[in-house]
C-alpha atoms as a PDB file:
ATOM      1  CA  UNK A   1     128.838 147.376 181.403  1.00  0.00           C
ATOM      2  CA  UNK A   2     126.093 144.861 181.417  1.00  0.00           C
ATOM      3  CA  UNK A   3     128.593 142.318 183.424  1.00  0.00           C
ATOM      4  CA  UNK A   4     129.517 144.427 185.710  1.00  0.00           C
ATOM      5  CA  UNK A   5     125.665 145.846 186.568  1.00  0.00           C
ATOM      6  CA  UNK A   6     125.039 142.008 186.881  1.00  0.00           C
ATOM      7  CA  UNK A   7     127.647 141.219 188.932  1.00  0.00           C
ATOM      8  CA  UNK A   8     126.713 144.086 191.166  1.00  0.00           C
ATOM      9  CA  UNK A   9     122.902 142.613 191.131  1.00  0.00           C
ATOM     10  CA  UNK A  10     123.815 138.813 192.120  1.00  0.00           C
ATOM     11  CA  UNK A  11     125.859 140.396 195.149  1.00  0.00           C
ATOM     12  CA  UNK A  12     123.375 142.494 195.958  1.00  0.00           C
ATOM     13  CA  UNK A  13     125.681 145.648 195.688  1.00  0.00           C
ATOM     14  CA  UNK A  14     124.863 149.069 194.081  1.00  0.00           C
ATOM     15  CA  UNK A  15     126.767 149.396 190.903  1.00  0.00           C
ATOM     16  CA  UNK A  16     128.949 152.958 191.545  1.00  0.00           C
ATOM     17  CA  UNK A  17     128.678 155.743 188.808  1.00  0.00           C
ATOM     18  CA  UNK A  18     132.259 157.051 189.762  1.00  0.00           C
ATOM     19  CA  UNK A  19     134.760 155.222 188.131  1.00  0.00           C
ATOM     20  CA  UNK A  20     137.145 155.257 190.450  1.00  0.00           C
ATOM     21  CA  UNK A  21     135.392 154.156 192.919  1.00  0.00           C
ATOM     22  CA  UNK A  22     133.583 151.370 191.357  1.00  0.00           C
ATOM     23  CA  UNK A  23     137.264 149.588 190.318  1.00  0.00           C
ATOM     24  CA  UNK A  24     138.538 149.221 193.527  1.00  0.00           C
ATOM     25  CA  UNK A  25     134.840 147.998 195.037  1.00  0.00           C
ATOM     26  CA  UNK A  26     134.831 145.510 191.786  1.00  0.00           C
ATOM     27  CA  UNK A  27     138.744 144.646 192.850  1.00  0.00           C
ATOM     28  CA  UNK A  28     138.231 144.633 197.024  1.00  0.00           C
ATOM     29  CA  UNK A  29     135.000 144.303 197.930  1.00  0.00           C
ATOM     30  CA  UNK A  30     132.761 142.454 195.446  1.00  0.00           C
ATOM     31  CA  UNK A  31     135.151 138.930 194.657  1.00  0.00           C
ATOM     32  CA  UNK A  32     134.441 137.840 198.170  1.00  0.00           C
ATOM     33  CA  UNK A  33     130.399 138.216 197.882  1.00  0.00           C
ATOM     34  CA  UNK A  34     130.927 136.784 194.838  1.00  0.00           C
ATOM     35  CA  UNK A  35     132.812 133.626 195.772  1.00  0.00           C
ATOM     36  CA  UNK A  36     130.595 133.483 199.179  1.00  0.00           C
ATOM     37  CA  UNK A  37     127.426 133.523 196.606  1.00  0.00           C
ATOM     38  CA  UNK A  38     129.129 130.584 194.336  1.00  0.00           C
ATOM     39  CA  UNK A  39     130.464 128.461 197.158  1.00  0.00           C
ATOM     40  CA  UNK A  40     126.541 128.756 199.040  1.00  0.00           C
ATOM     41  CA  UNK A  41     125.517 127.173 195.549  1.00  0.00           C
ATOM     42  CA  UNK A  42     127.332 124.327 195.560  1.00  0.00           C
ATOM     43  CA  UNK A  43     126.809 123.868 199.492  1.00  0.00           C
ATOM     44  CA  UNK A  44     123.175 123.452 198.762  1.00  0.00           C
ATOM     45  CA  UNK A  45     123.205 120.558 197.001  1.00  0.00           C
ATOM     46  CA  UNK A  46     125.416 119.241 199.482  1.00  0.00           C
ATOM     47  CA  UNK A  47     122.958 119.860 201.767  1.00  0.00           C
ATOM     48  CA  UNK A  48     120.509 118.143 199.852  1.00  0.00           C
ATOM     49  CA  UNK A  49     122.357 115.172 199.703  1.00  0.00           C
ATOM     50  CA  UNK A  50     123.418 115.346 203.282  1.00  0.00           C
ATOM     51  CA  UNK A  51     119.594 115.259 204.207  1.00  0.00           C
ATOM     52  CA  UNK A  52     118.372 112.073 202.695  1.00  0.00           C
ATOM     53  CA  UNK A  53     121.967 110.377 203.468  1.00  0.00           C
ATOM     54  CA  UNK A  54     120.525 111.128 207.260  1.00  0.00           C
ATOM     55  CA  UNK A  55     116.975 109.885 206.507  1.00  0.00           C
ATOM     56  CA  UNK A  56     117.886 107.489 204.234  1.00  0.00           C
ATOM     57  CA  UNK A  57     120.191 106.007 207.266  1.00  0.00           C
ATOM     58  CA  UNK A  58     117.233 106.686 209.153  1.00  0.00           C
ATOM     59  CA  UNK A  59     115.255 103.946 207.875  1.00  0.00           C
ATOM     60  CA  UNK A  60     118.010 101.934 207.235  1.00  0.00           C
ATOM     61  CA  UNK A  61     119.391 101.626 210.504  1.00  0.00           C
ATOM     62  CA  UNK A  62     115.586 100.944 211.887  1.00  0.00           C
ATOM     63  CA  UNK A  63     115.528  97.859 209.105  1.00  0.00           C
ATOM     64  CA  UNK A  64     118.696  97.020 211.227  1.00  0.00           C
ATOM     65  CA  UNK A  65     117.167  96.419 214.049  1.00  0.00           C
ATOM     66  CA  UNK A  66     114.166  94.184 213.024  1.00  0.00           C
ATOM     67  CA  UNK A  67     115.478  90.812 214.480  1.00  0.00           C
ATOM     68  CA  UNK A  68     115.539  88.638 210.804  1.00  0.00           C
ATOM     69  CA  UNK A  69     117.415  91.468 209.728  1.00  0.00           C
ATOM     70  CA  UNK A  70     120.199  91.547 212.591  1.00  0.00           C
ATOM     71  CA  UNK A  71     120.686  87.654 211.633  1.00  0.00           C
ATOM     72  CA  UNK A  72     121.697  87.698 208.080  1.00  0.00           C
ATOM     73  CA  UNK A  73     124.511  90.107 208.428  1.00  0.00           C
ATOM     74  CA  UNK A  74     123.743  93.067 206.303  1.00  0.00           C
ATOM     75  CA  UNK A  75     124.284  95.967 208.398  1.00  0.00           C
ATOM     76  CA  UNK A  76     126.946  97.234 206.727  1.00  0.00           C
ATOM     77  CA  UNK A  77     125.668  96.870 203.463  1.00  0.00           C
ATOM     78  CA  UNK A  78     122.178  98.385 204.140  1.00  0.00           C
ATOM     79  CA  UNK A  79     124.144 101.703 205.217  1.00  0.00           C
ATOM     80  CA  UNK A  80     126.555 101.636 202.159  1.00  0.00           C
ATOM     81  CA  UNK A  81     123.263 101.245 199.959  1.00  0.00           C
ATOM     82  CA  UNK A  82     121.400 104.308 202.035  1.00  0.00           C
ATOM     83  CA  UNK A  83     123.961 106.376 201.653  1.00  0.00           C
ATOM     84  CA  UNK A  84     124.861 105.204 197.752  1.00  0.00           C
ATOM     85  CA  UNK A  85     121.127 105.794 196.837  1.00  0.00           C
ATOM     86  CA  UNK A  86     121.236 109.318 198.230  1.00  0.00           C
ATOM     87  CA  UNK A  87     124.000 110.255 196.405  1.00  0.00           C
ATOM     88  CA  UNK A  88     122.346 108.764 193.268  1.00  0.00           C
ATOM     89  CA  UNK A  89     119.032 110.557 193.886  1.00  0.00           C
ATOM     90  CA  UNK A  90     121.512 114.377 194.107  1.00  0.00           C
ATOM     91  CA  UNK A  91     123.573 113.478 191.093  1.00  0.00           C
ATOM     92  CA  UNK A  92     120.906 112.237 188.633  1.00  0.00           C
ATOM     93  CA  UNK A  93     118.228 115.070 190.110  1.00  0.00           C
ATOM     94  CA  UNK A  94     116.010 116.362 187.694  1.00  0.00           C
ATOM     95  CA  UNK A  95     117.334 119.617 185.158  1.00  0.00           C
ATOM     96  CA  UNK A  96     113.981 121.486 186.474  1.00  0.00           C
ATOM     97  CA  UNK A  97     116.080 121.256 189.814  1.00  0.00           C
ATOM     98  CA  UNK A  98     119.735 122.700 188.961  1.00  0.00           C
ATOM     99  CA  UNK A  99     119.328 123.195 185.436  1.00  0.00           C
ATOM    100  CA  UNK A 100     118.870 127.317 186.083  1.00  0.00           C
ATOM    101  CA  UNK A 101     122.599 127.398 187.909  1.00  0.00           C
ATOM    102  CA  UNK A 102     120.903 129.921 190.732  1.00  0.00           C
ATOM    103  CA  UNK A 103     119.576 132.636 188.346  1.00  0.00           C
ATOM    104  CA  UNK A 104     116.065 134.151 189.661  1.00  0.00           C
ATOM    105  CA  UNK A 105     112.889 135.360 188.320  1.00  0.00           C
ATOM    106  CA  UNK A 106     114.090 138.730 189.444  1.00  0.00           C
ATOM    107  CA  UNK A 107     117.412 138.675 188.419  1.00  0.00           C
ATOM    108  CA  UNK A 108     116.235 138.425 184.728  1.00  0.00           C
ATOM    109  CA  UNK A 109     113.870 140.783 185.144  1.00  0.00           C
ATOM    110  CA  UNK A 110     117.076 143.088 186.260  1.00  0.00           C
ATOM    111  CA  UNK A 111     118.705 142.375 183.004  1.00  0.00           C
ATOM    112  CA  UNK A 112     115.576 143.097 181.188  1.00  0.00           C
ATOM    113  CA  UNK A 113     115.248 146.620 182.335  1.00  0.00           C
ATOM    114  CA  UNK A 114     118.943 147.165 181.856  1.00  0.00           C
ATOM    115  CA  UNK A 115     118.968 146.155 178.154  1.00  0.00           C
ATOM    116  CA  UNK A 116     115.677 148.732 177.939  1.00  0.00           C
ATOM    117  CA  UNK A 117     117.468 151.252 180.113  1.00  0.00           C
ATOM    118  CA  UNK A 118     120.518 151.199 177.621  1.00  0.00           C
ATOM    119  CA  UNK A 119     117.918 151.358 174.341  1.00  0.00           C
ATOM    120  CA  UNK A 120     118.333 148.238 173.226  1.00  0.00           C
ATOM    121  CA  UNK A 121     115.301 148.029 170.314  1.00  0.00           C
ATOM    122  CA  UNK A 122     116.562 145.312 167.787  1.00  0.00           C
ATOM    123  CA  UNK A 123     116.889 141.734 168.262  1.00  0.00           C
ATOM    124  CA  UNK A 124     119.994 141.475 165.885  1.00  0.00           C
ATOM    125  CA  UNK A 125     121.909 144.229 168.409  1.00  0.00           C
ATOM    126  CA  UNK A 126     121.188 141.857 171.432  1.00  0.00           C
ATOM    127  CA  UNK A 127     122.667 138.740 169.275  1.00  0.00           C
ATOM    128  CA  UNK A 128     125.849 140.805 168.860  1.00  0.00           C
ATOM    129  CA  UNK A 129     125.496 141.378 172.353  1.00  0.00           C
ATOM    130  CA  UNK A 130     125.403 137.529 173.691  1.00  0.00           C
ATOM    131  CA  UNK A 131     128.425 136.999 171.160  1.00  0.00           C
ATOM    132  CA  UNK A 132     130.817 139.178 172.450  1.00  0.00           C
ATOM    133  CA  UNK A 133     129.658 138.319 176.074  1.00  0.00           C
ATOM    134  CA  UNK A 134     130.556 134.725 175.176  1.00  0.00           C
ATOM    135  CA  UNK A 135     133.571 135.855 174.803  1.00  0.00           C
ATOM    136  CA  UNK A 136     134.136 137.421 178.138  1.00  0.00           C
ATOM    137  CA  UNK A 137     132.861 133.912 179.439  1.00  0.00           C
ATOM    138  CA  UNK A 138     135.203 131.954 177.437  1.00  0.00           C
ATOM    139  CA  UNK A 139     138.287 133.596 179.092  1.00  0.00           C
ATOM    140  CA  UNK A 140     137.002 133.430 182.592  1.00  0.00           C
ATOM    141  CA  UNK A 141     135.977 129.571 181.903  1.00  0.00           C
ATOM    142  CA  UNK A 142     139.776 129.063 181.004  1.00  0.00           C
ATOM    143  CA  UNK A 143     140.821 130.614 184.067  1.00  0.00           C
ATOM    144  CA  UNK A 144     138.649 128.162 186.689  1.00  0.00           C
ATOM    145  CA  UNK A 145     139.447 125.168 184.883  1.00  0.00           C
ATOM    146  CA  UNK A 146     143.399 126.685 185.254  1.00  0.00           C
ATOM    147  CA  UNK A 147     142.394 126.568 189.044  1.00  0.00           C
ATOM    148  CA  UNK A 148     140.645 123.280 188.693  1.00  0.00           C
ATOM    149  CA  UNK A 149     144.564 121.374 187.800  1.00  0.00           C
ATOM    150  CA  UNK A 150     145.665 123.128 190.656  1.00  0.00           C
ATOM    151  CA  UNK A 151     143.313 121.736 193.419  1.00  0.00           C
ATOM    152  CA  UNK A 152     144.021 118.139 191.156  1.00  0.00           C
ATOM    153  CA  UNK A 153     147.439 118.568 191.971  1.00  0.00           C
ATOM    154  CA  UNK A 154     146.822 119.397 195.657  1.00  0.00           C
ATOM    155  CA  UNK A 155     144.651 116.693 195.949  1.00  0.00           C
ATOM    156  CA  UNK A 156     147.514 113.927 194.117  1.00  0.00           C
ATOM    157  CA  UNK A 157     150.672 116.048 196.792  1.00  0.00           C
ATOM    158  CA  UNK A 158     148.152 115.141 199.734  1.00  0.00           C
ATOM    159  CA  UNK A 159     147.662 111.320 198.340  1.00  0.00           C
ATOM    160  CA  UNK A 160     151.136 110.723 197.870  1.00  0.00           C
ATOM    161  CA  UNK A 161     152.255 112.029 201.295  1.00  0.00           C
ATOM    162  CA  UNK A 162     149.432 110.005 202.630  1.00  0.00           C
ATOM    163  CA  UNK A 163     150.600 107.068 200.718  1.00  0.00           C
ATOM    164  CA  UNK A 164     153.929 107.786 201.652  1.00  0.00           C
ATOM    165  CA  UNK A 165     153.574 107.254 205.203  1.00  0.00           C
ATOM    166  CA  UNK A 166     151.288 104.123 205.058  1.00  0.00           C
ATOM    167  CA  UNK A 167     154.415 102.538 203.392  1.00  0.00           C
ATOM    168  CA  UNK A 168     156.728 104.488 205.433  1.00  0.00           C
ATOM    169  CA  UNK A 169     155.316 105.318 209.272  1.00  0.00           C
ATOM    170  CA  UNK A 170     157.025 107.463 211.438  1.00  0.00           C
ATOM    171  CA  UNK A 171     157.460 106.168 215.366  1.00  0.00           C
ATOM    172  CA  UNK A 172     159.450 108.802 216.707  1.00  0.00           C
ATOM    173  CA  UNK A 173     156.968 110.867 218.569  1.00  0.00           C
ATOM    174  CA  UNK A 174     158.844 114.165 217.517  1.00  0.00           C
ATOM    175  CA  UNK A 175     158.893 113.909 213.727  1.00  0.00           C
ATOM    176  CA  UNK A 176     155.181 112.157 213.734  1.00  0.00           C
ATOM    177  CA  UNK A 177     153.193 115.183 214.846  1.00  0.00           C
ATOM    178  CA  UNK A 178     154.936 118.141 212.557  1.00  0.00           C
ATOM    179  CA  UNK A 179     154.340 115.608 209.816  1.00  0.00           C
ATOM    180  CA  UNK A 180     150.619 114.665 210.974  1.00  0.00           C
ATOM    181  CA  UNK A 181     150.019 118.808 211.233  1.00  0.00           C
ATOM    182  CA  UNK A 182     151.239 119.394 207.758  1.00  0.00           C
ATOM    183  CA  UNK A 183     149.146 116.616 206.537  1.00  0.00           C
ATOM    184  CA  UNK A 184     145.922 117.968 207.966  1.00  0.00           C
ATOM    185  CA  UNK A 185     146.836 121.487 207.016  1.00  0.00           C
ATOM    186  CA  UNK A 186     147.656 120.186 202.882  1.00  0.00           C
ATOM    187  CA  UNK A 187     144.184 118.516 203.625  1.00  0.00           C
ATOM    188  CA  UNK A 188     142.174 120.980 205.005  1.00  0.00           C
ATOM    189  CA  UNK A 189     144.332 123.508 202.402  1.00  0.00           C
ATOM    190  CA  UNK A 190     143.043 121.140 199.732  1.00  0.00           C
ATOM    191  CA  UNK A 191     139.158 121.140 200.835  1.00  0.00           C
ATOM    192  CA  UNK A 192     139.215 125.413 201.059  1.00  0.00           C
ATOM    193  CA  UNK A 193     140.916 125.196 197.775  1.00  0.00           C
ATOM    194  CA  UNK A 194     138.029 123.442 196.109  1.00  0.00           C
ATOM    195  CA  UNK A 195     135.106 124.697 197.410  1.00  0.00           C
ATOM    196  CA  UNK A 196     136.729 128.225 196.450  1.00  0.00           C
ATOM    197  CA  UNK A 197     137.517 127.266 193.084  1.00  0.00           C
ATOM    198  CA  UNK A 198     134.193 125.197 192.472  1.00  0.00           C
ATOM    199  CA  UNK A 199     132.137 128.270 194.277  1.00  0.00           C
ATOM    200  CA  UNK A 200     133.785 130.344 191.922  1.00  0.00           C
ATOM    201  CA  UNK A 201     133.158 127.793 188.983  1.00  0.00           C
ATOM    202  CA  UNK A 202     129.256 128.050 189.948  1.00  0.00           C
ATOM    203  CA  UNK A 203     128.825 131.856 190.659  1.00  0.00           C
ATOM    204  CA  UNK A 204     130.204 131.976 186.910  1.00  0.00           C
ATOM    205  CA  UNK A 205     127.346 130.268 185.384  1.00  0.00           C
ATOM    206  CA  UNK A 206     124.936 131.657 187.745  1.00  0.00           C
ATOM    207  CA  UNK A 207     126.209 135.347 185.671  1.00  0.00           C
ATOM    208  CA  UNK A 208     126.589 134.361 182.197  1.00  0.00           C
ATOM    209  CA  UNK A 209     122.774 132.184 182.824  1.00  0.00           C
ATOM    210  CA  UNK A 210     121.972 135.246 183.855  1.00  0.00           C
ATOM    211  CA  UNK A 211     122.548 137.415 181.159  1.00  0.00           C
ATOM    212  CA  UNK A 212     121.805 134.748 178.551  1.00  0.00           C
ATOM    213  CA  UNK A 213     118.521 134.266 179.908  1.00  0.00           C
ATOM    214  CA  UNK A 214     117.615 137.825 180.513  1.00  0.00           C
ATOM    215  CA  UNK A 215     118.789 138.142 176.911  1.00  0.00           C
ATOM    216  CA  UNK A 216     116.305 135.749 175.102  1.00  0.00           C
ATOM    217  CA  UNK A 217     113.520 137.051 177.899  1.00  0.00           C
ATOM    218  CA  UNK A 218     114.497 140.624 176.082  1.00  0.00           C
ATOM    219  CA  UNK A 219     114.205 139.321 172.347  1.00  0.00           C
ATOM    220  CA  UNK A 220     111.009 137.513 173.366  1.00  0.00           C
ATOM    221  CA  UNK A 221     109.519 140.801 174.285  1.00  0.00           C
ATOM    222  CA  UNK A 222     110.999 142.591 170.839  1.00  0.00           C
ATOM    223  CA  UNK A 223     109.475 139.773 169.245  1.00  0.00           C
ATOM    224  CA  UNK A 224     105.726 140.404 170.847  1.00  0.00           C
ATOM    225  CA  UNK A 225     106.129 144.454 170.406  1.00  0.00           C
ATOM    226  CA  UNK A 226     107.176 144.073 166.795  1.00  0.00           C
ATOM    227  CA  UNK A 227     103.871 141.051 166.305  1.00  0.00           C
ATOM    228  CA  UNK A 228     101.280 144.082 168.104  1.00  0.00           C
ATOM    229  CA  UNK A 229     102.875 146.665 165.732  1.00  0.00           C
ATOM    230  CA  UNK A 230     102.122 144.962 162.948  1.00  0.00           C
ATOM    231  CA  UNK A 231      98.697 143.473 163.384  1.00  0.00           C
ATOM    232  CA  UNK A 232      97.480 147.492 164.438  1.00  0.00           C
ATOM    233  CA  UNK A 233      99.530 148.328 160.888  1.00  0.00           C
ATOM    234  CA  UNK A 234      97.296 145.715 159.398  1.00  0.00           C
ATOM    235  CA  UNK A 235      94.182 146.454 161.365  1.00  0.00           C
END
């Protein structure tokens, strides 16, 4: 129940109190928001990286011009080295930066008043809890890296058929273009197939975080109600 209030929260859906009803919007309507939410993850730190790529080319290409520069050769290199640094500075970005997958202030909040709302009042209970969640995230965890081969073995059809007509190229007119068109359409198949099944790779850990986090924020607060019951005990 928890999982599927959650995933009804990240989507920014209203979770349906007829049963019915709330299967087929969980089996229609709520994967797509949920992929579109895990793919806009991953796009951002694309976009990050696509950023200072552009300024980092920026200043490179203005090095470029300066006339000492222009006579040693280097253009080529001062580009590959923009563009390699920007990738560095995405890929080794700080934790404080990714570390939280997505998951919002208010989104553990959420989870917070749904433990409360379900009268949660022990700290051991909410351990049980995270367990059997785990569980739930170990079989969907098996199921994207399932989908992960598969894009791997897109990716090696579309390199061999590539490969294949580098050593092989077609001059008859007629059977180059069906065999250029199904080479951009395994391609472009091959680039929806992994931002789908890396989207749906990142919306997963933006709902287990999630819960996990809204979790510990939930024993924290047991923690402080049982410290204030005992010191007025005391007192």
């Amino acid at each position: 129940m928890i999982i599927r209030a959650v995933e009804a929260h990240l989507v920014k859906e209203t979770y349906s109190t007829i049963p019915v009803l709330g299967y087929f919007k969980r089996l229609i309507w709520l994967p797509t928001k949920f992929l579109r939410m895990g793919v806009e993850e991953k796009l951002r730190g694309a976009s990050v990286w696509a950023l200072l790529s552009f300024v980092a080319i920026m200043l490179g290409t203005w090095f470029i011009n300066d006339p000492g520069a222009k006579k040693t050769g280097i253009e080529s290199g001062i580009i590959f080295i923009a563009m390699a640094v920007s990738l560095f500075l995405v890929v080794f970005s700080m934790p404080s930066i990714y570390g939280h997958s997505g998951v919002t202030e208010e989104t553990v909040k959420f989870v917070v008043k749904h433990l409360q709302g379900r009268g949660f009042t022990c700290i051991k209970d909410i351990e049980l809890l995270k367990k059997s969640i785990k569980l739930f995230e170990d079989r969907c965890r098996s199921r994207a890296n399932i989908l992960k081969w598969l894009v791997g073995l897109l990716w090696a059809g579309f390199t061999y058929a590539y490969s294949k007509s580098i050593e092989h190229p077609i001059y008859i007119l007629g059977e180059l273009m069906p065999f250029a068109f199904a080479l951009a359409l395994l391609l472009l198949g091959t680039v929806f197939a992994y931002l789908c099944v890396w989207g749906y790779d990142a919306a997963l850990d933006r709902l287990f975080r999630a819960i996990e986090f809204g979790c510990n924020d939930f024993c924290h607060l047991l923690e402080m109600s049982s410290s204030e019951q005992k010191y007025k005990f005391s007192g």
